[in-house]
C-alpha atoms as a PDB file:
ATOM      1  CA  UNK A   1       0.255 -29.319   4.530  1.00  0.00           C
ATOM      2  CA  UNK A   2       3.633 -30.997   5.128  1.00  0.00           C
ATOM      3  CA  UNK A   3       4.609 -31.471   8.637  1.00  0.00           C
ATOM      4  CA  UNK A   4       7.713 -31.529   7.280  1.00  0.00           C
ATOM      5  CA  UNK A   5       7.699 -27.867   5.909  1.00  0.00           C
ATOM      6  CA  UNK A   6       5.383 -26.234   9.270  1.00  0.00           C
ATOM      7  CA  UNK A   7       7.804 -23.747  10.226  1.00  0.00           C
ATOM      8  CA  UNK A   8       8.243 -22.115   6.396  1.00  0.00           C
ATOM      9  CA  UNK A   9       4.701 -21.894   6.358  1.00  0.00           C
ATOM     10  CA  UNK A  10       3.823 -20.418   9.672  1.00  0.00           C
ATOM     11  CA  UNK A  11       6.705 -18.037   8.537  1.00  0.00           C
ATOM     12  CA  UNK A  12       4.887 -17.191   5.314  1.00  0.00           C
ATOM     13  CA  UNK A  13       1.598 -17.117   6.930  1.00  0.00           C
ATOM     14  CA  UNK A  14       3.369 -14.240   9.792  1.00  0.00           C
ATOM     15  CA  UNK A  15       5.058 -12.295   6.832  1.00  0.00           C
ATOM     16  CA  UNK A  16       1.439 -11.917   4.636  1.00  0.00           C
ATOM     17  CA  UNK A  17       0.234 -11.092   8.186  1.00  0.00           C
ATOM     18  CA  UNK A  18       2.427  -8.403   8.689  1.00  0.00           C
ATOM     19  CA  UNK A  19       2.170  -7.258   5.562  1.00  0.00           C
ATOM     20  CA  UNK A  20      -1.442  -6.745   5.791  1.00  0.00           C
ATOM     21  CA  UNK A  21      -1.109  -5.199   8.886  1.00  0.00           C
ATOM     22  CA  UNK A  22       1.683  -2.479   7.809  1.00  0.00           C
ATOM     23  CA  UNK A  23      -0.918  -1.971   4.942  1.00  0.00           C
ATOM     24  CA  UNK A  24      -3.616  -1.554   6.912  1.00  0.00           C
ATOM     25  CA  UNK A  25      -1.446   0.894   9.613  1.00  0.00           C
ATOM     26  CA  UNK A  26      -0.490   2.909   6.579  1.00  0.00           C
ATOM     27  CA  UNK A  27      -3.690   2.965   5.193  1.00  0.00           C
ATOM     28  CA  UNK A  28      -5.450   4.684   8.406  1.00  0.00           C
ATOM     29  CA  UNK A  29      -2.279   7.224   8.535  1.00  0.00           C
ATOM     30  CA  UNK A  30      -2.712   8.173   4.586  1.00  0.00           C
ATOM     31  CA  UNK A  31      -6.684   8.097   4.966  1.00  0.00           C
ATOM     32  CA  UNK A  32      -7.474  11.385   5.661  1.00  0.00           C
ATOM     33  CA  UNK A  33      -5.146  12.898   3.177  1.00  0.00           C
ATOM     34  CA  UNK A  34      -6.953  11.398   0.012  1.00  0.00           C
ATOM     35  CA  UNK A  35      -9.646  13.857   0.072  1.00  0.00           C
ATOM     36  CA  UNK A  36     -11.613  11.222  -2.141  1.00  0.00           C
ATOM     37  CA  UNK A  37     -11.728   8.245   0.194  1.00  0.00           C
ATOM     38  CA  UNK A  38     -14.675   7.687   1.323  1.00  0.00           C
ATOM     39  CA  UNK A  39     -16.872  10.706  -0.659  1.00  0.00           C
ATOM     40  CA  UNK A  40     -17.189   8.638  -3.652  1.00  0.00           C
ATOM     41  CA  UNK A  41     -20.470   8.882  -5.551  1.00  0.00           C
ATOM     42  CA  UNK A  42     -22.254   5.572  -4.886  1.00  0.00           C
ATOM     43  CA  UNK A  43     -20.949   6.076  -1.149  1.00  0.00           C
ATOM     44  CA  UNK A  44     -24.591   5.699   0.514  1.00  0.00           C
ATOM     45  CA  UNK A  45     -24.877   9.345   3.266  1.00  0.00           C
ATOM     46  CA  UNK A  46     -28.710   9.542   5.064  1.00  0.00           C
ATOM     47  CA  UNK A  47     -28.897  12.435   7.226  1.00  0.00           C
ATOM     48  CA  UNK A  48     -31.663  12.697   9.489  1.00  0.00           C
ATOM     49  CA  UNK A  49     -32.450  15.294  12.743  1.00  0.00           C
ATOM     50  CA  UNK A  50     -30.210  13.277  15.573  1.00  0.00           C
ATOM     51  CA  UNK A  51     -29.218  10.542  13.507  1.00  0.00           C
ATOM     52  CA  UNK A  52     -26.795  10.281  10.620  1.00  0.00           C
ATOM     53  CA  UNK A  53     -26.181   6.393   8.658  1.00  0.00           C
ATOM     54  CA  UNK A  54     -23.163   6.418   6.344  1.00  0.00           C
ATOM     55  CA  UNK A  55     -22.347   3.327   4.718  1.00  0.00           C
ATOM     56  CA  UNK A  56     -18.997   3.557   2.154  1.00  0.00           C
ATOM     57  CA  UNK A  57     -20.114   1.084  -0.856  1.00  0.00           C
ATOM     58  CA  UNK A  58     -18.042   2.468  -3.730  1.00  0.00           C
ATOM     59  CA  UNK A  59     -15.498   2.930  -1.540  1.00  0.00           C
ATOM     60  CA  UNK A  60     -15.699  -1.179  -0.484  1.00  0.00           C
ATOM     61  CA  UNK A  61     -15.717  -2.256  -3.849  1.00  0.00           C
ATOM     62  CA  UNK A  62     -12.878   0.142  -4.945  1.00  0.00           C
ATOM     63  CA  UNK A  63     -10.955  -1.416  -2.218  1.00  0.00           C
ATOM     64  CA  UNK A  64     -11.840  -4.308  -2.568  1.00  0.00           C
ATOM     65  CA  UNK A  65     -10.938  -4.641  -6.786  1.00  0.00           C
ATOM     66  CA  UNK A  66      -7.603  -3.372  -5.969  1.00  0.00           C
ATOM     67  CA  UNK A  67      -6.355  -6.227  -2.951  1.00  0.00           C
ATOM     68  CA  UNK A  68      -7.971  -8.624  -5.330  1.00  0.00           C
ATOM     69  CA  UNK A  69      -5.747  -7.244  -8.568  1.00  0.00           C
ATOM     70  CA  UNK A  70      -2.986  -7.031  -5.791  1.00  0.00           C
ATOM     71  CA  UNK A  71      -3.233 -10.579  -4.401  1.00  0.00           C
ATOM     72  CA  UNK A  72      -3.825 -11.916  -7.965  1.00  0.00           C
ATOM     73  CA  UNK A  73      -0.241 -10.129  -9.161  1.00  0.00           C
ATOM     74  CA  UNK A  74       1.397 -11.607  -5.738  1.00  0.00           C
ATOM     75  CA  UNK A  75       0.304 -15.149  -6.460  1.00  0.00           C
ATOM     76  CA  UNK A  76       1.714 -15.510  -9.318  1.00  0.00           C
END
């Protein structure tokens, strides 16, 4: 890092940052309209008498493909 150059890249680093956040914001307010987030098949459901464990996998790696094609288009 450049001492030089700190302030353009604590100003980059903010932007991404914010970015993320906004995405993130956006994400939780479009959530419950995509009836298929989160109900995918590989999404892991175990339903018990008083006790219910729900853990998203297909979901995670869904997301997870897509920010890495999205970061891989932003970087160039």
């Amino acid at each position: 890092m450049d001492p030089g150059n700190f302030g353009g890249n604590l100003g980059r680093v903010l932007l991404i940052f914010g970015l993320v956040l906004a995405g993130v914001g956006l994400l939780l307010i479009l959530g419950p309209k995509i009836p298929w987030l989160g109900h995918l098949p590989g999404d892991i459901v175990i339903k018990r008498d008083n006790f219910t464990f729900y853990f998203p996998l297909a979901t995670c790696l869904l997301i997870s493909v897509l920010l890495t094609l999205l970061f891989k288009i932003f970087r160039g």
